[in-house]
N, C-alpha and C. Protein backbone atom coordinates (compact mmCIF):
# COMPACT_ATOMS: atom_id res chain seq x y z
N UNK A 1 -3.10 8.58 8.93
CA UNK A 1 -3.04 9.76 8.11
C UNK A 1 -3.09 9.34 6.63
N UNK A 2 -3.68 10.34 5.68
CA UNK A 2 -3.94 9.87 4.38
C UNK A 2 -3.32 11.11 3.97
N UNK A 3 -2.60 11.00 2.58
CA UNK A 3 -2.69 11.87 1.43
C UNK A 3 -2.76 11.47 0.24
N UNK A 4 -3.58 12.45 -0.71
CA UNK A 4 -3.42 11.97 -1.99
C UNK A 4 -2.66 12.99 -3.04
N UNK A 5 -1.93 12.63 -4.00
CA UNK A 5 -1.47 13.90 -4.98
C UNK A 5 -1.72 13.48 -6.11
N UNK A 6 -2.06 14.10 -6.88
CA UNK A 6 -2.91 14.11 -8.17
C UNK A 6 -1.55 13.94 -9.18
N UNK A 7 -1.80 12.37 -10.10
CA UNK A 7 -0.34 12.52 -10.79
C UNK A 7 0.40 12.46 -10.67
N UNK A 8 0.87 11.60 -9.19
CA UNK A 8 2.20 11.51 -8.59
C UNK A 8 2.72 10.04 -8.94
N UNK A 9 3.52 9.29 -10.67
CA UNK A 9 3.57 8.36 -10.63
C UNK A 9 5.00 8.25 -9.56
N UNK A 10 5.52 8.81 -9.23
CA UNK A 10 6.98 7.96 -8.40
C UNK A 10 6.62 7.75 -7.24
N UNK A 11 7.00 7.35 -6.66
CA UNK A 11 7.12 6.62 -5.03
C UNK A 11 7.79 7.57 -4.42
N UNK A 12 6.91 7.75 -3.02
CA UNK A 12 7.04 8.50 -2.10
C UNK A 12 8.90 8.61 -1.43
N UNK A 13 9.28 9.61 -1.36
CA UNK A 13 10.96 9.49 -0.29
C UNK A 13 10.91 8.25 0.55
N UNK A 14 12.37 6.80 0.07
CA UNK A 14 12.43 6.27 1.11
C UNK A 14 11.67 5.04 0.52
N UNK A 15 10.68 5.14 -0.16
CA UNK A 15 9.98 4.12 -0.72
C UNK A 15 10.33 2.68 -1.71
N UNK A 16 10.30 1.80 -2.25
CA UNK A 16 10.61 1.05 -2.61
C UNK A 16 9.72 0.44 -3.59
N UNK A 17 9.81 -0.23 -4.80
CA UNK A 17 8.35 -0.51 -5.45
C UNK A 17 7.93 -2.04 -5.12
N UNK A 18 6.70 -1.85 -4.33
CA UNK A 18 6.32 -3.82 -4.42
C UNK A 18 5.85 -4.34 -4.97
N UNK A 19 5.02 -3.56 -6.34
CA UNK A 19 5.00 -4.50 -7.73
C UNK A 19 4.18 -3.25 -8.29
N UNK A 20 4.35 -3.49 -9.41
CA UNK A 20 3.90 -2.85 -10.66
C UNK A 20 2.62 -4.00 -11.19
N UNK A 21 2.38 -4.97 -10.81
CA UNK A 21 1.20 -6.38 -10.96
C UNK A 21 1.44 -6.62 -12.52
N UNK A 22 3.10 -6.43 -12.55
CA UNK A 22 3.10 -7.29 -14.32
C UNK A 22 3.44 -8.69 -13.64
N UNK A 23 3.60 -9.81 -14.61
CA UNK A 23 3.98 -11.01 -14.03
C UNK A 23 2.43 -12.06 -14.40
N UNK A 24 1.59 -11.52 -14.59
CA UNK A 24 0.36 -12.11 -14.50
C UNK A 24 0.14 -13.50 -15.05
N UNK A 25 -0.69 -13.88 -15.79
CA UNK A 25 -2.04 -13.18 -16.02
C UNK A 25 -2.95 -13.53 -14.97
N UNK A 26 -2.59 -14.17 -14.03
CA UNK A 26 -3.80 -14.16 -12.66
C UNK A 26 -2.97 -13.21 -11.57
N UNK A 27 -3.64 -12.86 -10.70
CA UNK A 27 -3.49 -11.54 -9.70
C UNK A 27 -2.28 -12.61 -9.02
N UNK A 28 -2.46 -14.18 -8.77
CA UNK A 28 -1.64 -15.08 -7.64
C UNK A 28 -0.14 -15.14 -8.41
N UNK A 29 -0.17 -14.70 -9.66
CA UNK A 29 1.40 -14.47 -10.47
C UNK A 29 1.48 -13.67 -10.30
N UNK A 30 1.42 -12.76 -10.01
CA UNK A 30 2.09 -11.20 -9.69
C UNK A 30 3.48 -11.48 -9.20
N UNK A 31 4.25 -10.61 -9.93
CA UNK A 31 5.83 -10.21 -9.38
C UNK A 31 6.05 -9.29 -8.02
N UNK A 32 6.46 -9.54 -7.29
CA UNK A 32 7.23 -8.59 -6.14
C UNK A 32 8.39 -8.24 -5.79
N UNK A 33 8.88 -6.71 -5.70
CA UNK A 33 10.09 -6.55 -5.60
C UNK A 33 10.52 -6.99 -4.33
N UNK A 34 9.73 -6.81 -3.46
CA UNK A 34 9.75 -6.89 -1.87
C UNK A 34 9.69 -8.00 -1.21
N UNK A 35 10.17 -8.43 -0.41
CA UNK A 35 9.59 -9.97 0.29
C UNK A 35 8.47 -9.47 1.19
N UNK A 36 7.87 -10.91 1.46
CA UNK A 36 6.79 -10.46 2.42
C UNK A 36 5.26 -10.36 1.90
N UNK A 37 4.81 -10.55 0.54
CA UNK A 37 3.98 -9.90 0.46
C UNK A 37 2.71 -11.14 -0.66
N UNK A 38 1.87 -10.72 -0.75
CA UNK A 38 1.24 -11.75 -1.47
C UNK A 38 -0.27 -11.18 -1.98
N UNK A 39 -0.73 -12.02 -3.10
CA UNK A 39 -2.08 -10.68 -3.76
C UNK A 39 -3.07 -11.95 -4.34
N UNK A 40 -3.90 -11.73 -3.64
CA UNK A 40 -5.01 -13.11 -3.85
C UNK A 40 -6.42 -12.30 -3.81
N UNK A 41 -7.79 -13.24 -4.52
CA UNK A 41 -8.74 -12.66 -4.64
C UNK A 41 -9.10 -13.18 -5.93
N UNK A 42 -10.53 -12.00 -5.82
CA UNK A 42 -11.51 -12.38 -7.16
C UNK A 42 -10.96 -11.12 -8.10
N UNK A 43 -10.67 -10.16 -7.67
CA UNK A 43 -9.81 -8.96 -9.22
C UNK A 43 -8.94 -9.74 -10.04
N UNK A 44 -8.81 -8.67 -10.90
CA UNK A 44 -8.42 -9.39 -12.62
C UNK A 44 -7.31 -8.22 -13.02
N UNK A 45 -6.18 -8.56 -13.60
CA UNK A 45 -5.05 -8.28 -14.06
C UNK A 45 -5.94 -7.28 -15.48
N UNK A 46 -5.49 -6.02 -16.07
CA UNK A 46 -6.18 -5.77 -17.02
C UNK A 46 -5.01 -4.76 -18.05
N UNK A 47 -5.10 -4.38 -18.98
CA UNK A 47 -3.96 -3.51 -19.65
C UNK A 47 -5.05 -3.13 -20.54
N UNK A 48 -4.63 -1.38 -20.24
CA UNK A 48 -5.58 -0.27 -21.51
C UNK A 48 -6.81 0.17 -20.95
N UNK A 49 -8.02 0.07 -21.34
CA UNK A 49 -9.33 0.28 -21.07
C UNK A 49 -10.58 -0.07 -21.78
N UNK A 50 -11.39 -0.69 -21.50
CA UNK A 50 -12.42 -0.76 -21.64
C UNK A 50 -14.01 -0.23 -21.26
N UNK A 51 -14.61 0.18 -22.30
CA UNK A 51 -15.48 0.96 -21.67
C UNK A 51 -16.60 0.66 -20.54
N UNK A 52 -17.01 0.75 -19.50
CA UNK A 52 -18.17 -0.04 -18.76
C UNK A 52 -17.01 -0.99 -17.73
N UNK A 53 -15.86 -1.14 -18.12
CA UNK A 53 -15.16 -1.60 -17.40
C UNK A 53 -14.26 -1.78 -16.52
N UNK A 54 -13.21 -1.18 -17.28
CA UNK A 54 -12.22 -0.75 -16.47
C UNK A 54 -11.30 0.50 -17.10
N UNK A 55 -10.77 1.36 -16.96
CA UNK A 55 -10.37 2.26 -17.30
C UNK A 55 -8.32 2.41 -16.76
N UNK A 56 -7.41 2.52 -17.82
CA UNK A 56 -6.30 2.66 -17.24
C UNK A 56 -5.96 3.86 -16.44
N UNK A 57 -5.32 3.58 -15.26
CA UNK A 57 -5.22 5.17 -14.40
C UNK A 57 -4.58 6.21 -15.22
N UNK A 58 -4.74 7.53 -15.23
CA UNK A 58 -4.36 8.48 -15.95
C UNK A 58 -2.95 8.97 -15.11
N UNK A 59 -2.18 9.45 -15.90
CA UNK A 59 -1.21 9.74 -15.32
C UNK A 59 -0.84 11.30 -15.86
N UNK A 60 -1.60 11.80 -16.59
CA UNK A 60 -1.36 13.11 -16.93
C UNK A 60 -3.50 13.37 -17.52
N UNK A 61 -3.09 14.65 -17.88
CA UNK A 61 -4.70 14.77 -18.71
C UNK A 61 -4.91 13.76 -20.07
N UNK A 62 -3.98 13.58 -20.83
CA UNK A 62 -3.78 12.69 -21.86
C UNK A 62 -2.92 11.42 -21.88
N UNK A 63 -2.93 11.00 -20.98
CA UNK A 63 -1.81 9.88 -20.79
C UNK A 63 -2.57 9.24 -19.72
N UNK A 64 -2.30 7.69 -20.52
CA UNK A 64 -2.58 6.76 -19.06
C UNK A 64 -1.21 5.73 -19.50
N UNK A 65 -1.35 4.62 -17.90
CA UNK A 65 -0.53 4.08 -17.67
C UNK A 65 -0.83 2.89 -18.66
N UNK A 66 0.70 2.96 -19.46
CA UNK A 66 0.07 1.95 -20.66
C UNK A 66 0.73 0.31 -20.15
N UNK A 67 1.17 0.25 -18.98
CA UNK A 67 1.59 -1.06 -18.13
C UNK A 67 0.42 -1.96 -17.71
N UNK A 68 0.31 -3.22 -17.29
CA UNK A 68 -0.52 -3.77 -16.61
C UNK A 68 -1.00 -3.68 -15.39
N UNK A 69 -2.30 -3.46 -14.88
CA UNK A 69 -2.48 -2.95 -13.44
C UNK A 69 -4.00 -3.88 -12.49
N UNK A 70 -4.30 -4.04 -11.54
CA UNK A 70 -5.32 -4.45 -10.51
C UNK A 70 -6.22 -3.76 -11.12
N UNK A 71 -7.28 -4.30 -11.21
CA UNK A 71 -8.77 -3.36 -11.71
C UNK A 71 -9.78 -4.79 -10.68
N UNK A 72 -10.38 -3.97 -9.62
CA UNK A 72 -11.36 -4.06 -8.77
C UNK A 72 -12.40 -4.43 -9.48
N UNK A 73 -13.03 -4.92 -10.19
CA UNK A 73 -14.63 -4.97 -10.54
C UNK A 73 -15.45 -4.79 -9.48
N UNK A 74 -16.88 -4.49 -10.16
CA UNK A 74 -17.73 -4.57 -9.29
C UNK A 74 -18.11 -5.48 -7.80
N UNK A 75 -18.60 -6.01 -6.88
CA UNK A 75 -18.52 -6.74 -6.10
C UNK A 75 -17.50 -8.06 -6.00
N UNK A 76 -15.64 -7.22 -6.64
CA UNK A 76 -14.87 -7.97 -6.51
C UNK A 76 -13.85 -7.62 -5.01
N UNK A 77 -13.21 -8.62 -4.68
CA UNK A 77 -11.39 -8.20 -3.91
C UNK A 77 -10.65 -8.36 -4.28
N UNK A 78 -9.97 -8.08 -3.72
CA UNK A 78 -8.26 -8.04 -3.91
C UNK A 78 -7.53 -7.78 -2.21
N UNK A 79 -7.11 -9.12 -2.26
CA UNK A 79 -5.83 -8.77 -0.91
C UNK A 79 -5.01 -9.26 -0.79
N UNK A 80 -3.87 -7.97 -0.18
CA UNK A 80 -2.59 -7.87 -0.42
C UNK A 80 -2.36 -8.33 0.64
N UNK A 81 -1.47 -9.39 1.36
CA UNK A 81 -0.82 -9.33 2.66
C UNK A 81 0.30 -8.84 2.52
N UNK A 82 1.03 -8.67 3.64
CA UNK A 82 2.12 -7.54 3.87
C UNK A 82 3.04 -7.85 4.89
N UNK A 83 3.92 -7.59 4.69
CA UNK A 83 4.90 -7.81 6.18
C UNK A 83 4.60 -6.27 7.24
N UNK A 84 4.45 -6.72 8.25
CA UNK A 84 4.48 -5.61 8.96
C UNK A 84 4.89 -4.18 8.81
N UNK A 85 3.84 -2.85 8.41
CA UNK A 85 4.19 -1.68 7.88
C UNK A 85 3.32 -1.04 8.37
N UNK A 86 4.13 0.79 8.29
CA UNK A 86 3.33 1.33 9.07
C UNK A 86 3.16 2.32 7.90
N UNK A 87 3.41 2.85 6.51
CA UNK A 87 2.64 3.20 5.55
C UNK A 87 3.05 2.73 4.25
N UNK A 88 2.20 2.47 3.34
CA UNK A 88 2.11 2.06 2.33
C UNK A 88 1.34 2.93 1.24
N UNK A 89 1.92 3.07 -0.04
CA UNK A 89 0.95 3.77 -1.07
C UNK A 89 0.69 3.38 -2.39
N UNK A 90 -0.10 4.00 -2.77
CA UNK A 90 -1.11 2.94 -4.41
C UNK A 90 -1.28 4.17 -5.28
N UNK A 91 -1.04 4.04 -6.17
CA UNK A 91 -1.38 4.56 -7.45
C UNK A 91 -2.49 4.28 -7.60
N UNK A 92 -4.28 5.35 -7.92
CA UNK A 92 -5.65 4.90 -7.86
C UNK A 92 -5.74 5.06 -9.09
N UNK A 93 -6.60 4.78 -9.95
CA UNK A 93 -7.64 5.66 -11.15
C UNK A 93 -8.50 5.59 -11.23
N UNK A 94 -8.95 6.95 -11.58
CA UNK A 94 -10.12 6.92 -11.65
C UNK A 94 -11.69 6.84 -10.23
N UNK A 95 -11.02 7.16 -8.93
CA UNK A 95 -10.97 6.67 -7.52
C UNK A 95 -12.63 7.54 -7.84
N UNK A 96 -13.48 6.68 -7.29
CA UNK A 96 -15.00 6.93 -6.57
C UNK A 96 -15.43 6.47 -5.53
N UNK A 97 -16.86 6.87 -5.21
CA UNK A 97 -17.23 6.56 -3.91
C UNK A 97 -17.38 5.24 -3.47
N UNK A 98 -17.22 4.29 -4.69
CA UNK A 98 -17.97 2.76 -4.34
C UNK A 98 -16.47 1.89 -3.85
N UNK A 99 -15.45 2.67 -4.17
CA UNK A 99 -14.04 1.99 -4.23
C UNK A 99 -13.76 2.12 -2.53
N UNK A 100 -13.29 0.40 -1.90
CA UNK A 100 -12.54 0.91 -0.82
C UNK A 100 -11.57 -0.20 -0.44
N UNK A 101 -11.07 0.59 0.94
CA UNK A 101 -9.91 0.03 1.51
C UNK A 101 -9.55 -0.35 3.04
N UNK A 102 -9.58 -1.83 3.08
CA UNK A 102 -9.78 -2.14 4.13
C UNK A 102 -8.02 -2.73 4.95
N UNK A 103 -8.08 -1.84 5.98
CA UNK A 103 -6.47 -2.02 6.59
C UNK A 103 -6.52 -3.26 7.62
N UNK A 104 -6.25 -4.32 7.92
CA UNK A 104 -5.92 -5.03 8.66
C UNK A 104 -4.26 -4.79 9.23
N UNK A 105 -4.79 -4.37 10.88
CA UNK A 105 -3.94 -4.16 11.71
C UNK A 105 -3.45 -5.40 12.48
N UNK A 106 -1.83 -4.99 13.13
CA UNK A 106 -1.47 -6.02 13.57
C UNK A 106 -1.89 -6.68 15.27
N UNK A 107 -2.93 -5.69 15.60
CA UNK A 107 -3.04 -5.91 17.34
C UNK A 107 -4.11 -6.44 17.07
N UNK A 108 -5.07 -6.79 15.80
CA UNK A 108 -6.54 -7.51 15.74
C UNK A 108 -7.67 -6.91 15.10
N UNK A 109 -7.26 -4.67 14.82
CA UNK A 109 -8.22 -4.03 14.38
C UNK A 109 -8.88 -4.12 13.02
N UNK A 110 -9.18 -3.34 12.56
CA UNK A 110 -9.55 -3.18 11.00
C UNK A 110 -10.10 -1.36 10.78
N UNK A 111 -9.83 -0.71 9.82
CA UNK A 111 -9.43 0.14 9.71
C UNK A 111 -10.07 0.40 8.05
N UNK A 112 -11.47 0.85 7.62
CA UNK A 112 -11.98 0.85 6.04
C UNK A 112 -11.88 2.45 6.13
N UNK A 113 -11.45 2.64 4.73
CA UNK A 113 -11.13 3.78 3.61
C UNK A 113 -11.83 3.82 2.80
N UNK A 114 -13.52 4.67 2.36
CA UNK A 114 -14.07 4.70 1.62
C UNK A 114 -13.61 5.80 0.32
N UNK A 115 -14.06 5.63 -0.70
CA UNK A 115 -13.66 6.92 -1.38
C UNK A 115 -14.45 7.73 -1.06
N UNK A 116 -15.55 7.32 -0.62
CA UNK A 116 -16.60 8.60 -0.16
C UNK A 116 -15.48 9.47 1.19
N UNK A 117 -15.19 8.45 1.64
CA UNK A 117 -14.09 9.12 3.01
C UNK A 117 -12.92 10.28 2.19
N UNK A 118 -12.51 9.31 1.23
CA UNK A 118 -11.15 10.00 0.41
C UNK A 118 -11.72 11.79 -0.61
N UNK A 119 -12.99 11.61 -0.99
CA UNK A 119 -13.52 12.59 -1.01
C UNK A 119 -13.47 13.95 -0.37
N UNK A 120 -13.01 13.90 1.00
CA UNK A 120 -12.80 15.30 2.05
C UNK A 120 -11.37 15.60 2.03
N UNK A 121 -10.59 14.40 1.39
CA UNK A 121 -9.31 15.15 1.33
C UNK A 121 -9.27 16.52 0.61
N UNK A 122 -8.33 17.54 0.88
CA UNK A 122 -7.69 18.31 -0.03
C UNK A 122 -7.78 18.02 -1.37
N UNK A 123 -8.00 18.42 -2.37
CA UNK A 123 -7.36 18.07 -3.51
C UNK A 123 -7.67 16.59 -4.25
N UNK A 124 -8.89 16.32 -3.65
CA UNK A 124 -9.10 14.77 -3.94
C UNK A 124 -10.58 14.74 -4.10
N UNK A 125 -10.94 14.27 -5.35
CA UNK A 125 -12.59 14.03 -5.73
C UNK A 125 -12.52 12.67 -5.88
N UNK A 126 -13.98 12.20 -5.59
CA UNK A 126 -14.49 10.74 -5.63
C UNK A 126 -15.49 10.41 -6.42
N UNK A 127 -15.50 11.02 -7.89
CA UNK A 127 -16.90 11.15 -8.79
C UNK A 127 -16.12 10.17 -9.98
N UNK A 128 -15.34 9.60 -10.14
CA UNK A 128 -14.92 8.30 -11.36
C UNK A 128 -14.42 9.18 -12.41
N UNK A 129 -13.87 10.22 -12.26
CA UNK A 129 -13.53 11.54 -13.61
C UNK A 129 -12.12 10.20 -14.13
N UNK A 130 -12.21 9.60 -15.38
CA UNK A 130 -11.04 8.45 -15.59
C UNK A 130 -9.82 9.36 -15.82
N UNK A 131 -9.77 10.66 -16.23
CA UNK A 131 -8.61 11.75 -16.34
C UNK A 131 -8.24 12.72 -15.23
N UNK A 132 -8.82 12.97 -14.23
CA UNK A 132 -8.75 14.26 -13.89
C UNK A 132 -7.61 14.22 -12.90
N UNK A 133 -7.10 14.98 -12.12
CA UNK A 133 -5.70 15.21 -11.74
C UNK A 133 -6.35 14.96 -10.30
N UNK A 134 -7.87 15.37 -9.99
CA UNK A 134 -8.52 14.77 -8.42
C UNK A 134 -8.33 13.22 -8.20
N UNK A 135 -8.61 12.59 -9.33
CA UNK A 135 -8.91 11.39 -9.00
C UNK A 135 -8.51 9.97 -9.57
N UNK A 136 -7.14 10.59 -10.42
CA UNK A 136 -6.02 9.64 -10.44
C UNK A 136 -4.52 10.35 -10.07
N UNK A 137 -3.86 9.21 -9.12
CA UNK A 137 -2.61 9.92 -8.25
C UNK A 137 -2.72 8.72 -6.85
N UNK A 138 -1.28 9.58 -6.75
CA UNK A 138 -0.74 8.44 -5.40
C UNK A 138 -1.54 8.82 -4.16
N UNK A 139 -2.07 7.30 -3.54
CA UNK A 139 -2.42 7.72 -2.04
C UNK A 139 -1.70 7.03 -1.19
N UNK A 140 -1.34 7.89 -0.23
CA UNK A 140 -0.74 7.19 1.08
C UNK A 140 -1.14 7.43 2.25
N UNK A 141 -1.06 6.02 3.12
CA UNK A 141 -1.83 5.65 4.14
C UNK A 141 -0.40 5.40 5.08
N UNK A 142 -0.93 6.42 6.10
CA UNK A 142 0.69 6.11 7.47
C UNK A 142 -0.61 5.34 8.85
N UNK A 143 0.38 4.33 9.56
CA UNK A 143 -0.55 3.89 10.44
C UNK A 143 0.06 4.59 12.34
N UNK A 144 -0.52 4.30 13.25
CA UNK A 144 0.04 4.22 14.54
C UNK A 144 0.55 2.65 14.76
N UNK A 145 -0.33 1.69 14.05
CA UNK A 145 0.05 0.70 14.62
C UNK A 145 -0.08 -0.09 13.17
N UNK A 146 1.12 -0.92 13.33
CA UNK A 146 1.24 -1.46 11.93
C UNK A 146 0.42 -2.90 11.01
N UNK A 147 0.42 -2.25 9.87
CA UNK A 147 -0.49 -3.16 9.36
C UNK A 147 0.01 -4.56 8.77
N UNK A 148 -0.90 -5.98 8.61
CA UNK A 148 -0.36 -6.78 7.61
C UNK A 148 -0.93 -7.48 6.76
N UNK A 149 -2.16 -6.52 6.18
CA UNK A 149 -2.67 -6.38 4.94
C UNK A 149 -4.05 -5.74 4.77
N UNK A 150 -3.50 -5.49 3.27
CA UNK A 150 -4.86 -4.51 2.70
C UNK A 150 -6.20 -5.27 1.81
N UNK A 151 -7.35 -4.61 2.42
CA UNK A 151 -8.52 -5.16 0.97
C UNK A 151 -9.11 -4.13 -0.04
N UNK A 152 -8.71 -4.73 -1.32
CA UNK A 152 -9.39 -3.64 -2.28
C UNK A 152 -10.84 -4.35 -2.53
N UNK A 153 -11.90 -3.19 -2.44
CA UNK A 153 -12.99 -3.40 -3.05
C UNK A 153 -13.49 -2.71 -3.78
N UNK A 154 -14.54 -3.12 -4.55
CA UNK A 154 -15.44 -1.53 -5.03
C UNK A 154 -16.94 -2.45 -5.75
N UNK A 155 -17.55 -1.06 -5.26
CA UNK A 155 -19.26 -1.76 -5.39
C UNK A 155 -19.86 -1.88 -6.60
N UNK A 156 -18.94 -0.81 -7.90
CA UNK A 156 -19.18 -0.82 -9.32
C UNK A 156 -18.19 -1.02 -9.76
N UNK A 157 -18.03 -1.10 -11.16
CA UNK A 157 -16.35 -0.77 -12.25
C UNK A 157 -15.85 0.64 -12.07
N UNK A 158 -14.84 0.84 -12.07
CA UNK A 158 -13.70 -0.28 -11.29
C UNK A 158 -13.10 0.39 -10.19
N UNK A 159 -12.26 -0.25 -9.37
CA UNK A 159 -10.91 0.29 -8.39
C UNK A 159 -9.80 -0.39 -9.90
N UNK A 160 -9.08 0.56 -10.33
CA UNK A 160 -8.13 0.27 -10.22
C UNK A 160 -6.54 0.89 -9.84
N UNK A 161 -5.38 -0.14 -9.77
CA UNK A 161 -4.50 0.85 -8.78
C UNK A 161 -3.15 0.02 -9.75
N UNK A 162 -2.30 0.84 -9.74
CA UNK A 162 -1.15 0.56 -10.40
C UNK A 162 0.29 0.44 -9.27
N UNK A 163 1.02 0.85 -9.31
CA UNK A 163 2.43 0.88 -8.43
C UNK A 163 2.31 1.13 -7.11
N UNK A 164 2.47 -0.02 -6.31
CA UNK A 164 2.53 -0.11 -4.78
C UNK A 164 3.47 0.15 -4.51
N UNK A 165 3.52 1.29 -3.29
CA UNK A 165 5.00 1.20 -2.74
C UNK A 165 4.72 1.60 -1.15
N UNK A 166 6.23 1.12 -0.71
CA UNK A 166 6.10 0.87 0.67
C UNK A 166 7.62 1.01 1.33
N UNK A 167 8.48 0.84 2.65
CA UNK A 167 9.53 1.21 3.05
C UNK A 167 9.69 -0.30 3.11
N UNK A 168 11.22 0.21 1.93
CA UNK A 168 11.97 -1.32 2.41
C UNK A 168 12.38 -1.92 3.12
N UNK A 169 12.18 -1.57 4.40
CA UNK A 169 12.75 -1.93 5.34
C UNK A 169 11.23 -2.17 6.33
N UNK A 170 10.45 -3.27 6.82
CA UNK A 170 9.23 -2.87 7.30
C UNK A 170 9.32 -2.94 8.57
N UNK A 171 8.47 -2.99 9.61
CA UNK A 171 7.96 -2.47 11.27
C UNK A 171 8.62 -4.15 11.58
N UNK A 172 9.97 -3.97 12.45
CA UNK A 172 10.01 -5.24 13.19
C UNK A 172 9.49 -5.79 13.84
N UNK A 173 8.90 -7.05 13.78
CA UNK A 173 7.68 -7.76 14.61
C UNK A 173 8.22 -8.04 15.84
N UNK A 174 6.88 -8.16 17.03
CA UNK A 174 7.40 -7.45 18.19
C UNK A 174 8.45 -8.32 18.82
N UNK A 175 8.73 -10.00 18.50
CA UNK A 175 9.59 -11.16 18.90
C UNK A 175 11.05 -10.47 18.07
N UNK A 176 11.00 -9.48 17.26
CA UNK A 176 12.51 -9.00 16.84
C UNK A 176 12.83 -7.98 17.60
N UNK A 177 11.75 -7.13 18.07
CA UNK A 177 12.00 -5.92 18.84
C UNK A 177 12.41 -6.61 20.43
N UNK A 178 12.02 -7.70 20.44
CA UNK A 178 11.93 -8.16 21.82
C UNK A 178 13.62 -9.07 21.83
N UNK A 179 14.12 -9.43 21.10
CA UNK A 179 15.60 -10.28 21.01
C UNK A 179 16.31 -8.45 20.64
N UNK A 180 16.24 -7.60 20.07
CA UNK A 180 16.75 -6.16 19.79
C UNK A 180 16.81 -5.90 21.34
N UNK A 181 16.05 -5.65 22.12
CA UNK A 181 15.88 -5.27 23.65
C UNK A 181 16.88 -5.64 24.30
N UNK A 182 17.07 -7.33 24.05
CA UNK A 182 17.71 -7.86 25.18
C UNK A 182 19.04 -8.51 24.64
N UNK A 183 19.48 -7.82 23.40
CA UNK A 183 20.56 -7.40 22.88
C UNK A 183 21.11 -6.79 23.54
N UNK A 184 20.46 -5.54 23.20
CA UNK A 184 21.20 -4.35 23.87
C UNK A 184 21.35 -3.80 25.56
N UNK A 185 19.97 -4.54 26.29
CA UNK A 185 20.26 -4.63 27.36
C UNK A 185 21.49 -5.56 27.86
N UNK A 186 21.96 -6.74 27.26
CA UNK A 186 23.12 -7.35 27.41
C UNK A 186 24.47 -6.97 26.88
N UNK A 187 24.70 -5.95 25.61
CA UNK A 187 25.86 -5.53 25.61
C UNK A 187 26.11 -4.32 26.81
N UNK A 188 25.40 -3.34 27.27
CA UNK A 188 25.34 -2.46 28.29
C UNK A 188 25.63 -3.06 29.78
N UNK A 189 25.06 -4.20 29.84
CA UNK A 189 25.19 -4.83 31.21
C UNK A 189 27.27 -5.28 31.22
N UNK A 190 27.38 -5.97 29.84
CA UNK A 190 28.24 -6.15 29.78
C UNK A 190 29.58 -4.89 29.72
N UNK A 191 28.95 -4.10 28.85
CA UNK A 191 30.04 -2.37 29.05
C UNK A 191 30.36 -1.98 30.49
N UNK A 192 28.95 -2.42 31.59
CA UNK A 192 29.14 -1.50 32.68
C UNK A 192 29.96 -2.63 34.21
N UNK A 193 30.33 -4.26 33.44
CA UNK A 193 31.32 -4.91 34.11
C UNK A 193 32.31 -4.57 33.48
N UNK A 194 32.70 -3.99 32.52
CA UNK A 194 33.82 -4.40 32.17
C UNK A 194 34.38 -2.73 32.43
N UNK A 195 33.92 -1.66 32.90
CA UNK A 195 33.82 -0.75 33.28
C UNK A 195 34.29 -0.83 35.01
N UNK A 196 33.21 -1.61 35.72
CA UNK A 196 33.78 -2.07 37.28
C UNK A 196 34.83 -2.58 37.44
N UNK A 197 35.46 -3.62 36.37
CA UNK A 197 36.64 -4.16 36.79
C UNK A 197 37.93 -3.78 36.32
N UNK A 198 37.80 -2.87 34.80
CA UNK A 198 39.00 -1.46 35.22
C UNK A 198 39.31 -0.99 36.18
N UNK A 199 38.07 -0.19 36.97
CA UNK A 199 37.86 0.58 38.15
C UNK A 199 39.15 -0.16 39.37
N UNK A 200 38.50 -1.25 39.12
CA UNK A 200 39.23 -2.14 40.89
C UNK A 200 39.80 -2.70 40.41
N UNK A 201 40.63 -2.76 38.96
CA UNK A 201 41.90 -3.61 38.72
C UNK A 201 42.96 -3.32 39.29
């Protein structure tokens, strides 16, 4: 499931921030609030705007984000690995058709987000407007099956994306769910002797 809201700088209910991409000046210095996570590639750390280049995401009609942020170039990446999650969301600007997003799932799939795709949302245009309330704002991506990492691309200038956020707490991998199981199948086994031998004490 996707949504986008036009102008939404805070983080979704529940959410947590996993970087704001100050920390730089290469994408591999990036700061993280979160463990787990890591941001490698050919994209470039950028602050402000340049014309033909990169543009800061807007955060109102007259306001952009005057922080440091990911700007996609043309036939560049950017990828994030992730600890196991089942949604995550990005601050876009400026979001068009050439910009996308590729989900690597944890059972082996892959999962691409074009803006041409992001285009049919509600409330969401994919034409590069660097102001407009369509096409800078938070998107969030919920999965069925959890992811452990994302690729930013884009085929012209620019993707860029500001404040990642995600649940602090992420999808326990299945060797934790699997010691969780047989946890709890062993305190129960144990409740229901110690239950029998009240009984026949």
């Amino acid at each position: 499931m996707v949504t986008f809201v036009g102008y939404q700088t805070g983080l979704n209910p529940g959410e947590a921030l996993v970087t704001g991409f100050e920390g730089g000046p290469g994408i591999d210095s990036v700061a993280f609030g979160l463990p787990g996570y890591a941001l490698s590639g050919s994209a470039v750390l950028f602050t402000g705007s340049t014309d033909g280049l990169s543009a800061a995401p807007a955060t109102g009609p007259a306001t952009r984000d005057p922080t440091q942020y990911l700007s996609v170039q043309g036939g560049q990446t950017a990828t994030l690995d992730t600890p196991l999650l089942s949604a995550i969301s990005f601050y876009v600007g400026s979001l068009d058709g050439f910009n996308s997003f590729t989900f690597h799932l944890a059972d082996g799939s892959t999962q691409v987000v074009t803006g041409s795709t992001l285009d049919a949302l509600p409330g969401t245009d994919a034409n590069g407007d660097q102001t407009g309330f369509t096409t800078n704002g938070r998107l969030t991506f919920k999965f069925d099956s959890a992811i452990d990492s994302v690729v930013f691309a884009s085929g012209t200038n620019a993707l860029e994306i500001s404040d990642v956020g995600a649940l602090s707490a992420p999808v326990p991998e299945a060797s934790a769910w699997a010691l969780m199981i047989l946890g709890m199948g062993g305190a129960g086994g144990l409740l229901r002797r110690r239950r029998a031998s009240l009984r026949f004490a």
